[in-house]
PDB file of N, CA and C in Angstrom:
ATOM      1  N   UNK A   1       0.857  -1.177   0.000  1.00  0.00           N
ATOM      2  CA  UNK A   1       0.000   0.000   0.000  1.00  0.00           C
ATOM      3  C   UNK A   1       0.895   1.229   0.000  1.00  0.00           C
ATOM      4  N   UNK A   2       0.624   2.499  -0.439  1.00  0.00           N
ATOM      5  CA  UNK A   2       1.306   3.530  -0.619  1.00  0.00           C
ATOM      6  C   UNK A   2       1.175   4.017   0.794  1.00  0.00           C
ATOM      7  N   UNK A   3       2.191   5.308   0.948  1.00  0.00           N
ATOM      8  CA  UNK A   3       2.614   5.383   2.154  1.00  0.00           C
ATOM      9  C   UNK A   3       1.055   6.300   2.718  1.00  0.00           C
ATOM     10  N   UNK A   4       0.706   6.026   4.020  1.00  0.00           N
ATOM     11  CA  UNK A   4      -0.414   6.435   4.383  1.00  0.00           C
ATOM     12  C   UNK A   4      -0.258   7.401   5.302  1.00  0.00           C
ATOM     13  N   UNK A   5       0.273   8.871   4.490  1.00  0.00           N
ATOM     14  CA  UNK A   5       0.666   9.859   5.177  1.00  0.00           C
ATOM     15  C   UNK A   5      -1.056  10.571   5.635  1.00  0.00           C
ATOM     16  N   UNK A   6      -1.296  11.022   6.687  1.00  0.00           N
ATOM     17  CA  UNK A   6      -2.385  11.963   7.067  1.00  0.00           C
ATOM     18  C   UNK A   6      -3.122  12.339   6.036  1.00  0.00           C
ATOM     19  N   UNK A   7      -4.118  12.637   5.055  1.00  0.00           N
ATOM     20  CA  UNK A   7      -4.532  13.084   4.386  1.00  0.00           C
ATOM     21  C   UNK A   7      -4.727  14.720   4.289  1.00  0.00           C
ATOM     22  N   UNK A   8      -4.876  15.271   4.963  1.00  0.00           N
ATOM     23  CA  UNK A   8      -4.225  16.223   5.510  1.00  0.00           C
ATOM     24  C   UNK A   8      -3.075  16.955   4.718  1.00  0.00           C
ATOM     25  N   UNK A   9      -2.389  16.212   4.755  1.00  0.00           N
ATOM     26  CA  UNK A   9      -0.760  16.625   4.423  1.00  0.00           C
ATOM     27  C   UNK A   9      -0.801  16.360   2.713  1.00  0.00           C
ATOM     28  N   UNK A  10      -1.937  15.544   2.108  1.00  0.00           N
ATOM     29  CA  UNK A  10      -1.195  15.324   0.843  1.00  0.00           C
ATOM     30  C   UNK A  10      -2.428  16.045  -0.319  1.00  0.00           C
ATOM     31  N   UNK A  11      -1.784  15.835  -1.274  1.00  0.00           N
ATOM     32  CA  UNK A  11      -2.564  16.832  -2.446  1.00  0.00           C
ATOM     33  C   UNK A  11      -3.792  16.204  -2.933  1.00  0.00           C
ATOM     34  N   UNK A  12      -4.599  16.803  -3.939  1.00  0.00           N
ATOM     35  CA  UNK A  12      -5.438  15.860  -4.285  1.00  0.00           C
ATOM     36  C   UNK A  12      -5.210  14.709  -4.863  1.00  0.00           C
ATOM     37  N   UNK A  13      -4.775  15.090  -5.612  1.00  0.00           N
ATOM     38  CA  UNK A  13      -4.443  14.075  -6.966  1.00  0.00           C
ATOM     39  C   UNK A  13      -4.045  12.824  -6.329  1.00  0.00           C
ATOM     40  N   UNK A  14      -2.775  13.092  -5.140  1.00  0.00           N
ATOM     41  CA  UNK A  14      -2.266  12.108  -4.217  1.00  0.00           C
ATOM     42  C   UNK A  14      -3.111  10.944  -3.781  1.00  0.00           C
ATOM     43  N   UNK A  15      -4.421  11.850  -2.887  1.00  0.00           N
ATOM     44  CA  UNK A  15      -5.211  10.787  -2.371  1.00  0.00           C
ATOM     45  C   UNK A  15      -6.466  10.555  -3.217  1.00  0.00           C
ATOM     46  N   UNK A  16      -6.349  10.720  -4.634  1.00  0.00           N
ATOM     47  CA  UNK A  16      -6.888   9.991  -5.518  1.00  0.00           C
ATOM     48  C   UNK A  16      -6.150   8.826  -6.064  1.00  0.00           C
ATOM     49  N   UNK A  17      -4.958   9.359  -6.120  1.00  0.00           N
ATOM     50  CA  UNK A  17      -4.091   8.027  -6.493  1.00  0.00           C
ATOM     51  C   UNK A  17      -4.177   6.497  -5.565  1.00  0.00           C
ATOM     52  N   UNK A  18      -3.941   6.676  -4.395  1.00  0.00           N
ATOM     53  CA  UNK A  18      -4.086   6.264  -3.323  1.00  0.00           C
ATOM     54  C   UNK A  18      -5.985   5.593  -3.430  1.00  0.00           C
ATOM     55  N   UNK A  19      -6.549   6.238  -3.682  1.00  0.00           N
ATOM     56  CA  UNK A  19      -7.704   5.648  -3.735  1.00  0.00           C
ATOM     57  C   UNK A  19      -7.695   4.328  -4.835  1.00  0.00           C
ATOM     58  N   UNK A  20      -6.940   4.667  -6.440  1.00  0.00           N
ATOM     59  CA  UNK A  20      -7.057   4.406  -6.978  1.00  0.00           C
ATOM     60  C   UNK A  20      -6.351   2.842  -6.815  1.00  0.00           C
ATOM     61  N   UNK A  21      -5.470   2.996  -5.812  1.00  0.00           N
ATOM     62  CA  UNK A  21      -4.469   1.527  -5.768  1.00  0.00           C
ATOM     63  C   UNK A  21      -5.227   0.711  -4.726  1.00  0.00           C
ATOM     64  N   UNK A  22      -5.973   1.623  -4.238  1.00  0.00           N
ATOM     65  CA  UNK A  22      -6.762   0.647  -3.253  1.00  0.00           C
ATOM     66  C   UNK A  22      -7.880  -0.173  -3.366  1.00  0.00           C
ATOM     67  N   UNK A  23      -8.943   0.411  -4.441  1.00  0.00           N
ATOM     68  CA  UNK A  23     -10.119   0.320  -5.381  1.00  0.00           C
ATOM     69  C   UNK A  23      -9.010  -0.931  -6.124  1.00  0.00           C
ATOM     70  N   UNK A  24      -8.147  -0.935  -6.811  1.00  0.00           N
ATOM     71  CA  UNK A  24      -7.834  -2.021  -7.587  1.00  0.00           C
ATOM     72  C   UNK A  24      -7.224  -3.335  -7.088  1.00  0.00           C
ATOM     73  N   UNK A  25      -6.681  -2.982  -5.456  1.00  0.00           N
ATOM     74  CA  UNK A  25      -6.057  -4.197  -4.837  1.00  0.00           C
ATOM     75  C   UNK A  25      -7.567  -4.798  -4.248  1.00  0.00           C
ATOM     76  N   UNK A  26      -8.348  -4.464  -3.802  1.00  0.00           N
ATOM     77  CA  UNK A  26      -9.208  -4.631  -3.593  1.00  0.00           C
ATOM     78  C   UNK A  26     -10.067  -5.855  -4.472  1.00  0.00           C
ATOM     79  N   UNK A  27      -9.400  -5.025  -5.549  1.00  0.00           N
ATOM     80  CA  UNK A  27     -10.862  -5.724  -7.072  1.00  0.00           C
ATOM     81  C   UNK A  27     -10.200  -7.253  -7.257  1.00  0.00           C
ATOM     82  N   UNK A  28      -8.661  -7.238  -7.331  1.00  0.00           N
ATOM     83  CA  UNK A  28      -7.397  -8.411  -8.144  1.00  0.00           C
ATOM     84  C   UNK A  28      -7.197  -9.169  -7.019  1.00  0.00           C
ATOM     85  N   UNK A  29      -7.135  -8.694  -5.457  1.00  0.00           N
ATOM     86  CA  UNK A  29      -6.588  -9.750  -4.504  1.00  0.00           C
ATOM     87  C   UNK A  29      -7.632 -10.577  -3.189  1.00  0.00           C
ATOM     88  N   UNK A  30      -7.104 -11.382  -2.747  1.00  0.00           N
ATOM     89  CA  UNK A  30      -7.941 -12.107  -2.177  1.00  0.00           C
ATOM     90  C   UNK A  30      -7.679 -11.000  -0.724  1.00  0.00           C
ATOM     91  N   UNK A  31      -8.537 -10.551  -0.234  1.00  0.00           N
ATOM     92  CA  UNK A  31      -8.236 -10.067   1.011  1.00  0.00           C
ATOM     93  C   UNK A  31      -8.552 -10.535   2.355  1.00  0.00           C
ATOM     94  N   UNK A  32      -7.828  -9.909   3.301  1.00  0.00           N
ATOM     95  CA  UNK A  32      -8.988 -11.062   4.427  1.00  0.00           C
ATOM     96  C   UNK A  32      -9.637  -9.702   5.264  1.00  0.00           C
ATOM     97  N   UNK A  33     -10.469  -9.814   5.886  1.00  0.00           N
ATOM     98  CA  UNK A  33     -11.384  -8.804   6.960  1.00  0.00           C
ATOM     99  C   UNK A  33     -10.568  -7.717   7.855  1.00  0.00           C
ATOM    100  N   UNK A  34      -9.293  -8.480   8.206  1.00  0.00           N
ATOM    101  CA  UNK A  34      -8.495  -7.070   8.838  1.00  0.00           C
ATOM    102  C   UNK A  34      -8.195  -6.053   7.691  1.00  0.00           C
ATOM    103  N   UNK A  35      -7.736  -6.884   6.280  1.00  0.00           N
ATOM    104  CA  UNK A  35      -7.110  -6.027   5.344  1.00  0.00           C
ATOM    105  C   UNK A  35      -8.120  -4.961   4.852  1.00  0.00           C
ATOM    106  N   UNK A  36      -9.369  -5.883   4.664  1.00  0.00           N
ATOM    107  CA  UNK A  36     -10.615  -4.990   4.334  1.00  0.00           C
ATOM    108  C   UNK A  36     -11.222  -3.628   4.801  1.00  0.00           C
ATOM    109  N   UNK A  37     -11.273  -4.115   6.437  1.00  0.00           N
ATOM    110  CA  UNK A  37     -11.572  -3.230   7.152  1.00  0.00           C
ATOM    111  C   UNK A  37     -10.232  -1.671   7.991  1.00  0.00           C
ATOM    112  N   UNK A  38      -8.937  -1.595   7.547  1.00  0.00           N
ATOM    113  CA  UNK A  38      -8.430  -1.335   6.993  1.00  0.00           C
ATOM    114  C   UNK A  38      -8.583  -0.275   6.264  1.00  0.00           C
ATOM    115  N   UNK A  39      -8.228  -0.930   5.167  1.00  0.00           N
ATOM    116  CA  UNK A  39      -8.507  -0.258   3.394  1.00  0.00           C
ATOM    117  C   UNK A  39      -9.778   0.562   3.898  1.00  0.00           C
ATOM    118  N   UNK A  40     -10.891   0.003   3.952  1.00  0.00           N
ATOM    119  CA  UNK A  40     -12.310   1.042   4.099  1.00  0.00           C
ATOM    120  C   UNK A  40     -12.224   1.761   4.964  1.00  0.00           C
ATOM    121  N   UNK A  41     -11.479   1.592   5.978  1.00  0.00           N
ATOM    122  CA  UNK A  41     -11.238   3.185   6.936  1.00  0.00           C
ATOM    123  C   UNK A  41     -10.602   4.343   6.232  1.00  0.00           C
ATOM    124  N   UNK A  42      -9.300   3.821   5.649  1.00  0.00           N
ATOM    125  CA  UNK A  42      -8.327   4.193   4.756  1.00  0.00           C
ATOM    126  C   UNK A  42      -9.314   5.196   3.695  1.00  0.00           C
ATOM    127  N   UNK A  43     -10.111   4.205   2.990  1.00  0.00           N
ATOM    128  CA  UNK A  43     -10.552   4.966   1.603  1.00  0.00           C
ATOM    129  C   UNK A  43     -12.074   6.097   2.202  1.00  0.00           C
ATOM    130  N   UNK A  44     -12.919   6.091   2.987  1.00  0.00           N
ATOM    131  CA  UNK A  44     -13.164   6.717   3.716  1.00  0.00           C
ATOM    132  C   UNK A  44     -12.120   8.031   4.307  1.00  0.00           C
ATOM    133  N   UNK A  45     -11.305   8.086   4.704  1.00  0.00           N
ATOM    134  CA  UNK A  45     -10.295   8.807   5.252  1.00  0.00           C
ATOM    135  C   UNK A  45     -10.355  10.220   3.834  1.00  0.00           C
ATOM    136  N   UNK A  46      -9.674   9.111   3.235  1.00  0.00           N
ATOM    137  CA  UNK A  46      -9.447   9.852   1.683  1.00  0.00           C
ATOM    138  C   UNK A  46     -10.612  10.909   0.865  1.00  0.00           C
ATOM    139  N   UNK A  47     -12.059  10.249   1.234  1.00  0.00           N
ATOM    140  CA  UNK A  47     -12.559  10.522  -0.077  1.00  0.00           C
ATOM    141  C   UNK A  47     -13.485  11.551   0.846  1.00  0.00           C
ATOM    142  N   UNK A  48     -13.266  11.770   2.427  1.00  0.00           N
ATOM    143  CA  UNK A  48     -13.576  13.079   3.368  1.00  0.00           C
ATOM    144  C   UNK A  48     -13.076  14.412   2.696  1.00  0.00           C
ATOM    145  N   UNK A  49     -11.739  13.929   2.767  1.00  0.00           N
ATOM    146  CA  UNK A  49     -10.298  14.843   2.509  1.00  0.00           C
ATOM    147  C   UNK A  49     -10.690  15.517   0.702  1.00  0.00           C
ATOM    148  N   UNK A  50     -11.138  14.319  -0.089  1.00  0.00           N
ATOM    149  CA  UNK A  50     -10.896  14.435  -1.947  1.00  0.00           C
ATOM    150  C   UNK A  50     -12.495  15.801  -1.417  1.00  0.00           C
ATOM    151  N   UNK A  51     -13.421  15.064  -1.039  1.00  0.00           N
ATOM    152  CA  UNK A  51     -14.939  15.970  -0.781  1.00  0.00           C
ATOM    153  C   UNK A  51     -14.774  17.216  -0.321  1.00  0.00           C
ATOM    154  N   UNK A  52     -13.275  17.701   0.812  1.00  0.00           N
ATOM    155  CA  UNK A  52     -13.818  19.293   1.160  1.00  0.00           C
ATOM    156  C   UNK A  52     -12.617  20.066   0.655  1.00  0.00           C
ATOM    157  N   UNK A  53     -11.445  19.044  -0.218  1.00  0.00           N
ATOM    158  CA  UNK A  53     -10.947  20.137  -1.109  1.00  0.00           C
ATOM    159  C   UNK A  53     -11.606  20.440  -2.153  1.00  0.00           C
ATOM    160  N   UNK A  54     -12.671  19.708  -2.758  1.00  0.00           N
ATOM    161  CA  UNK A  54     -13.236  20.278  -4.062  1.00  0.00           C
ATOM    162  C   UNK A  54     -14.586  21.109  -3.568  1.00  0.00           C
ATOM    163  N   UNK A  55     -15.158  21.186  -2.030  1.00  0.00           N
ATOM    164  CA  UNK A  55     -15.988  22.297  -1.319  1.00  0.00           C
ATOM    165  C   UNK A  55     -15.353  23.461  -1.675  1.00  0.00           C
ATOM    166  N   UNK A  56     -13.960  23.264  -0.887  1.00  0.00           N
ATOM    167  CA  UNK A  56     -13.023  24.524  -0.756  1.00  0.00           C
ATOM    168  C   UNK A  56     -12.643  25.241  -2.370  1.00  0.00           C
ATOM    169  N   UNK A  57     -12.596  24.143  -3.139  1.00  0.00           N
ATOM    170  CA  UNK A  57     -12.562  24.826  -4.856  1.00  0.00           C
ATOM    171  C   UNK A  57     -13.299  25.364  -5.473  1.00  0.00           C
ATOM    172  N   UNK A  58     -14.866  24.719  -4.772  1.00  0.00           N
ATOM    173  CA  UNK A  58     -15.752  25.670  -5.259  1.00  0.00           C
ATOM    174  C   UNK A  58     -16.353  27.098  -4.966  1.00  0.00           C
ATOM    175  N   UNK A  59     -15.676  27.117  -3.448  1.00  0.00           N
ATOM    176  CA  UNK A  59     -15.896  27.998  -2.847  1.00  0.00           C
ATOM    177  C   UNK A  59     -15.345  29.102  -3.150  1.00  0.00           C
ATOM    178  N   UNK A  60     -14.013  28.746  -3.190  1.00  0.00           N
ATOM    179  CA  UNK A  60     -12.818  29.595  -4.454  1.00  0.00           C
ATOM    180  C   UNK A  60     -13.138  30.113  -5.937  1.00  0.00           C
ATOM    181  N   UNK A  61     -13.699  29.580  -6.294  1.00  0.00           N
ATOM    182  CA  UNK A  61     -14.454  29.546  -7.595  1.00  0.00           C
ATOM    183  C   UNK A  61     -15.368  30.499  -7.730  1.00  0.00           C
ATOM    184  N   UNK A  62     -16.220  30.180  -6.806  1.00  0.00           N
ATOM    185  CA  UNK A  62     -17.532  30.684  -6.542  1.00  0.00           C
ATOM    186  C   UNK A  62     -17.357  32.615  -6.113  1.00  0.00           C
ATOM    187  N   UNK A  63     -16.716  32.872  -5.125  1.00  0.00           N
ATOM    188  CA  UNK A  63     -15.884  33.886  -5.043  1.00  0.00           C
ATOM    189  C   UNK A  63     -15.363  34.941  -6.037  1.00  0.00           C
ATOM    190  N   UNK A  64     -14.282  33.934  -6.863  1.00  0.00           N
ATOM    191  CA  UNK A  64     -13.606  34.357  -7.638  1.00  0.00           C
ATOM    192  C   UNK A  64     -14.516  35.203  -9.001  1.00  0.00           C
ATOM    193  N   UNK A  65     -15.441  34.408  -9.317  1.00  0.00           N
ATOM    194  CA  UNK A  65     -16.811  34.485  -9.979  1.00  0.00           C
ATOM    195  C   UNK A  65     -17.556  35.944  -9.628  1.00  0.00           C
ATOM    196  N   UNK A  66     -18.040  35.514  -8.141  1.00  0.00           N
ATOM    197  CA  UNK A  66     -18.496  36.356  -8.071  1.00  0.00           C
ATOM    198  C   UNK A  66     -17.718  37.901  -8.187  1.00  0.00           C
ATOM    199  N   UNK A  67     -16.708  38.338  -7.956  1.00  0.00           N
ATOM    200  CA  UNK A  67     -15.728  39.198  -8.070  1.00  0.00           C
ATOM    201  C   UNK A  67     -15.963  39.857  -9.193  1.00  0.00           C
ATOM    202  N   UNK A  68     -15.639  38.810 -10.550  1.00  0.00           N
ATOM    203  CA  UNK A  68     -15.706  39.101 -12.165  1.00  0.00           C
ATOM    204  C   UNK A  68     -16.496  40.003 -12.136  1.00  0.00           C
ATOM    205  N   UNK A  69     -18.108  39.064 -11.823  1.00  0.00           N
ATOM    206  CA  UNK A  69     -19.644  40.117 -12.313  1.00  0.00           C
ATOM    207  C   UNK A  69     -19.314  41.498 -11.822  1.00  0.00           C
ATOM    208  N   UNK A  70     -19.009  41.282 -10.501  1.00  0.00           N
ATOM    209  CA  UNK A  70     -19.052  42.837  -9.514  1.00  0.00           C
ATOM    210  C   UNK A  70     -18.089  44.060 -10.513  1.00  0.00           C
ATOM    211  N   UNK A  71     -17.195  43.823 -11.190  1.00  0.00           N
ATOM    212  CA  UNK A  71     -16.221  44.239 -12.053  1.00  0.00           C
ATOM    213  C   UNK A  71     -16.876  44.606 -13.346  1.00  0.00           C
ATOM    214  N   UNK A  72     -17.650  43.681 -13.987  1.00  0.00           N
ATOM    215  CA  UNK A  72     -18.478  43.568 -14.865  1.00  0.00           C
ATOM    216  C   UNK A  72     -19.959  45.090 -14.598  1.00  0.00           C
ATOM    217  N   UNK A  73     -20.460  44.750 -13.475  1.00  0.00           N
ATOM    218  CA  UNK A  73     -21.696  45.642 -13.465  1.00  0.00           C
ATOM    219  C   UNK A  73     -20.989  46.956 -12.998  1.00  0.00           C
ATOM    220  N   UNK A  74     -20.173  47.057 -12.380  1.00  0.00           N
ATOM    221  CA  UNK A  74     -19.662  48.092 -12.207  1.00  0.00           C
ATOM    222  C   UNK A  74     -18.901  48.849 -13.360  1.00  0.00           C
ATOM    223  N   UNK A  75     -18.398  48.276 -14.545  1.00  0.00           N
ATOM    224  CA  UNK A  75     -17.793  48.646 -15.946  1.00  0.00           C
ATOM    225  C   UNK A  75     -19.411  49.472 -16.499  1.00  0.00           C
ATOM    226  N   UNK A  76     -20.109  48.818 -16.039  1.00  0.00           N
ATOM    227  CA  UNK A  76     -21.403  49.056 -17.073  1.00  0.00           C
ATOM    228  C   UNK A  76     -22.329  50.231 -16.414  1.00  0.00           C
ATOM    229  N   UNK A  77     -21.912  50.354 -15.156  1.00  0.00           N
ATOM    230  CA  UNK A  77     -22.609  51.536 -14.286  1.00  0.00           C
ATOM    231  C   UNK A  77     -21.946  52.868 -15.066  1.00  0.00           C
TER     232      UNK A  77
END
């Protein structure tokens, strides 16, 4: 398994990757119930972390957006 630094600490892409090796060891190997239970804490962990950086992107977004218009109606005032 890849190294299971805090989620926290790592980028997105990271703990998509990480999702992604886990989703596939999952699919190819025989596992047993510790490994399982485990992994599903693990991928849980992750997909908290993947859910409120892309909150936080939209929020950024959303912001950023709103900014434009304000720039926009104000050009036009």
């Amino acid at each position: 398994m890849p190294d299971q630094q805090p989620a926290a600490d790592r980028s997105y892409r990271d703990a998509i990757a990480e999702l992604e090796v886990l989703l596939r060891r999952l699919e190819t190997e025989s596992v047993d119930v510790d490994d399982l239970t485990a992994s599903a804490e693990r991928a849980a962990e992750l997909i908290r972390f993947c859910k409120q950086r892309l909150r936080t992107a939209e929020a950024t977004l959303d912001r950023v957006f709103d900014a434009l218009d304000e720039e926009d109606d104000n050009a036009e005032a």
